[in-house]
Protein backbone atom coordinates (compact mmCIF):
# COMPACT_ATOMS: atom_id res chain seq x y z
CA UNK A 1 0.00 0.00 0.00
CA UNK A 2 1.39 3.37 -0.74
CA UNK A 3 1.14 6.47 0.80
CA UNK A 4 0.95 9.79 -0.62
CA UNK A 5 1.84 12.16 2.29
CA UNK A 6 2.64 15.77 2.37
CA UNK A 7 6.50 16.94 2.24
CA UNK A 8 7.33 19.99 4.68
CA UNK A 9 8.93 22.46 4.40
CA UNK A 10 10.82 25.04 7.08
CA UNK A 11 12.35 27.79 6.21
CA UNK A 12 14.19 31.03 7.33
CA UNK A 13 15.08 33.32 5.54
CA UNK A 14 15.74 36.98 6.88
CA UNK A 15 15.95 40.19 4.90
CA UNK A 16 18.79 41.25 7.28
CA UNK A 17 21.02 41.05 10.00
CA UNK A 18 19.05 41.44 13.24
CA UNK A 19 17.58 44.60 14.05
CA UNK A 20 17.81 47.09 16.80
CA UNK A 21 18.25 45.80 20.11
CA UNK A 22 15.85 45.35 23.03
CA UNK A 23 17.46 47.41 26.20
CA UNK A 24 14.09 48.18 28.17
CA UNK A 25 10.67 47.90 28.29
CA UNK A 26 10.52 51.56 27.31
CA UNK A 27 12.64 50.70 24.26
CA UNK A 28 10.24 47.25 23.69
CA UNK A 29 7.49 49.49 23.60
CA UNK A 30 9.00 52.07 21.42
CA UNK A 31 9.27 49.41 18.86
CA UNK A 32 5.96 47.85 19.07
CA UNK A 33 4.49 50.98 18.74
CA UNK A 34 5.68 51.68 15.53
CA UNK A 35 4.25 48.53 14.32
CA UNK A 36 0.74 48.87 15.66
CA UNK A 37 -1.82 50.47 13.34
CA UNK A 38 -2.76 53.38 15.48
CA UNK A 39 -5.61 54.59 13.80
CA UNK A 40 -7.13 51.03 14.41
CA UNK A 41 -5.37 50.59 18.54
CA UNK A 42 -8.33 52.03 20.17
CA UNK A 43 -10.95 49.62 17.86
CA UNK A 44 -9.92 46.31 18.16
CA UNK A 45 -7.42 43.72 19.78
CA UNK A 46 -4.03 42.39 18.16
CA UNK A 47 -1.78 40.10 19.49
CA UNK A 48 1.70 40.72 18.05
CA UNK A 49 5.52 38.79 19.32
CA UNK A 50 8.84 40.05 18.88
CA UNK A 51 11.36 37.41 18.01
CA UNK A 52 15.27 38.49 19.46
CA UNK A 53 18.39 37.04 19.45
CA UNK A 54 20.53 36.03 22.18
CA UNK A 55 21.99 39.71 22.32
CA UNK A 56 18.70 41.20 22.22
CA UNK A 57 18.75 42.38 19.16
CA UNK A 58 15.31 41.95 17.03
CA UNK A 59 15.26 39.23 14.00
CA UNK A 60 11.46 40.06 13.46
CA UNK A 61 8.03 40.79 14.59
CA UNK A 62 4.93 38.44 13.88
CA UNK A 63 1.01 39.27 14.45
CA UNK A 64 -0.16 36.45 15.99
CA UNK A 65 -4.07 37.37 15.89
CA UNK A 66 -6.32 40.40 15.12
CA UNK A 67 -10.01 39.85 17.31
CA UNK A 68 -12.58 42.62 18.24
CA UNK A 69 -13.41 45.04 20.78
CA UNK A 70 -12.82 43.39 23.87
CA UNK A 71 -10.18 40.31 23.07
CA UNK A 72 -8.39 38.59 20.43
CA UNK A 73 -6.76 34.55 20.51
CA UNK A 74 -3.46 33.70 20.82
CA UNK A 75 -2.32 30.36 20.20
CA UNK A 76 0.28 29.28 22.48
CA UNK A 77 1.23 26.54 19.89
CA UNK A 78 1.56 29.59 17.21
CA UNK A 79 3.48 31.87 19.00
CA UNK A 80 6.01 29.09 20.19
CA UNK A 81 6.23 27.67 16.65
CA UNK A 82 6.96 30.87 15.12
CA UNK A 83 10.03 31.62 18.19
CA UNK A 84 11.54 27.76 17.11
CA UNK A 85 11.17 28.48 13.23
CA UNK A 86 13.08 31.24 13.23
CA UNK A 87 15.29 30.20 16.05
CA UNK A 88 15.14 32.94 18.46
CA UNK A 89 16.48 32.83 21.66
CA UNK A 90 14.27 35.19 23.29
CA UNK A 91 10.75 36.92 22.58
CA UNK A 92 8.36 39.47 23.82
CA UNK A 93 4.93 39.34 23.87
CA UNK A 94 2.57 42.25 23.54
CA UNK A 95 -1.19 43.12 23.19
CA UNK A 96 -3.24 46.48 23.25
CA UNK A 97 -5.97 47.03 25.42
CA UNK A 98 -8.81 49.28 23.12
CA UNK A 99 -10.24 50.18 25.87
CA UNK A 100 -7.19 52.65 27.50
CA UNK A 101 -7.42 50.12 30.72
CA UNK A 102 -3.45 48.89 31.05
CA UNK A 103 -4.28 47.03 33.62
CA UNK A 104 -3.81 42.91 32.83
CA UNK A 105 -6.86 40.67 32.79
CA UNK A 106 -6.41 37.14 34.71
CA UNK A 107 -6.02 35.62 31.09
CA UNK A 108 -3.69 38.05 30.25
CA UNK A 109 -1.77 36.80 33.10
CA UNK A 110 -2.46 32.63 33.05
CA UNK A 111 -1.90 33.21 29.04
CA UNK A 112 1.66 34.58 29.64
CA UNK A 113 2.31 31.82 32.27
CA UNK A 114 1.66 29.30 29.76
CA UNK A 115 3.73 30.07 27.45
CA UNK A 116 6.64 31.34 29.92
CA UNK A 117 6.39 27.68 31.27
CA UNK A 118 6.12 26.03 27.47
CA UNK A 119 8.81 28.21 26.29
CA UNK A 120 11.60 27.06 29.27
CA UNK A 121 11.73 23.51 27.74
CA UNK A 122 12.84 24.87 24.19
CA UNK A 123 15.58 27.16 25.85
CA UNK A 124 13.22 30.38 24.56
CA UNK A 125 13.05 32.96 27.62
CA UNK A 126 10.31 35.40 27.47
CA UNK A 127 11.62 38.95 28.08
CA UNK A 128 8.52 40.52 28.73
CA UNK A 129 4.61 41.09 28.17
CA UNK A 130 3.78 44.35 27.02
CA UNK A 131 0.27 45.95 27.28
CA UNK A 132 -0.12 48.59 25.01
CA UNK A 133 -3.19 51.69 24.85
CA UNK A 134 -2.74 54.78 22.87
CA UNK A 135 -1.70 56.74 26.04
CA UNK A 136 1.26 54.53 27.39
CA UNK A 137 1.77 50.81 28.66
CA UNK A 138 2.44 48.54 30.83
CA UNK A 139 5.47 46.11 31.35
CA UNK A 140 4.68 42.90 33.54
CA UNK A 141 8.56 42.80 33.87
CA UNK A 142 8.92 46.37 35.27
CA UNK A 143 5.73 45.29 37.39
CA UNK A 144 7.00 41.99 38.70
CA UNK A 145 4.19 40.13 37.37
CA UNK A 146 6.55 38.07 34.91
């Protein structure tokens, strides 16, 4: 009996050598900021990682979901997958809040747990969790929650 079954394929391939590096949550934020749509941060939820290096320095950013007023998904298995692919060392993890609030939800919290705990056994630390609004953020680093 033969089998047809699906080849697959991995790749990585970056445009360039890794970007600017990560020195703060300030400067973590800086940089998700300028990827964020900002005429669209106070509509709807979006999930978006930041892939680093071992020095910090950023290899690439990845929008993990888009959802609605009041949450969006993100796939544990996703955001992991994407961190191994492109073998990065480290990641951060960020979401905005539409609503201006900065302050984390439990699942905000139990999500980031997960996949701090999931991400230990593949040698992937996660630097931080950024909330983001379009008045400022928060860091659950700076805030001890990480």
């Amino acid at each position: 009996m033969t089998h047809e079954l699906t080849e697959l394929k991995v790749s990585y391939k970056p445009k360039k050598a890794a970007g600017p590096k990560v020195t703060s949550a300030q400067s973590a934020y800086e940089l998700l900021n300028s990827i964020y749509d900002q005429d669209l941060i106070d509509l709807r939820e979006e999930f978006i990682c930041l892939y680093l290096n071992r020095a910090n320095q950023v290899k690439g950013w990845y929008q993990i979901s888009t959802g609605g007023f009041t949450g969006t998904v993100a796939d544990p298995k996703m955001i992991l997958g994407i961190a191994l692919k492109t073998a990065s060392c480290c990641m951060i993890l960020s979401h905005n809040h539409p609503s201006g609030n900065l302050k984390p939800s439990d699942a905000d919290i139990n999500l980031t747990e997960k996949i701090k705990k999931a991400a230990v056994y593949m040698d992937i630390q996660v630097l931080d969790h950024i909330i983001i609004t379009s008045n400022g953020y928060l860091s659950f680093a700076d805030e001890g929650i990480l």
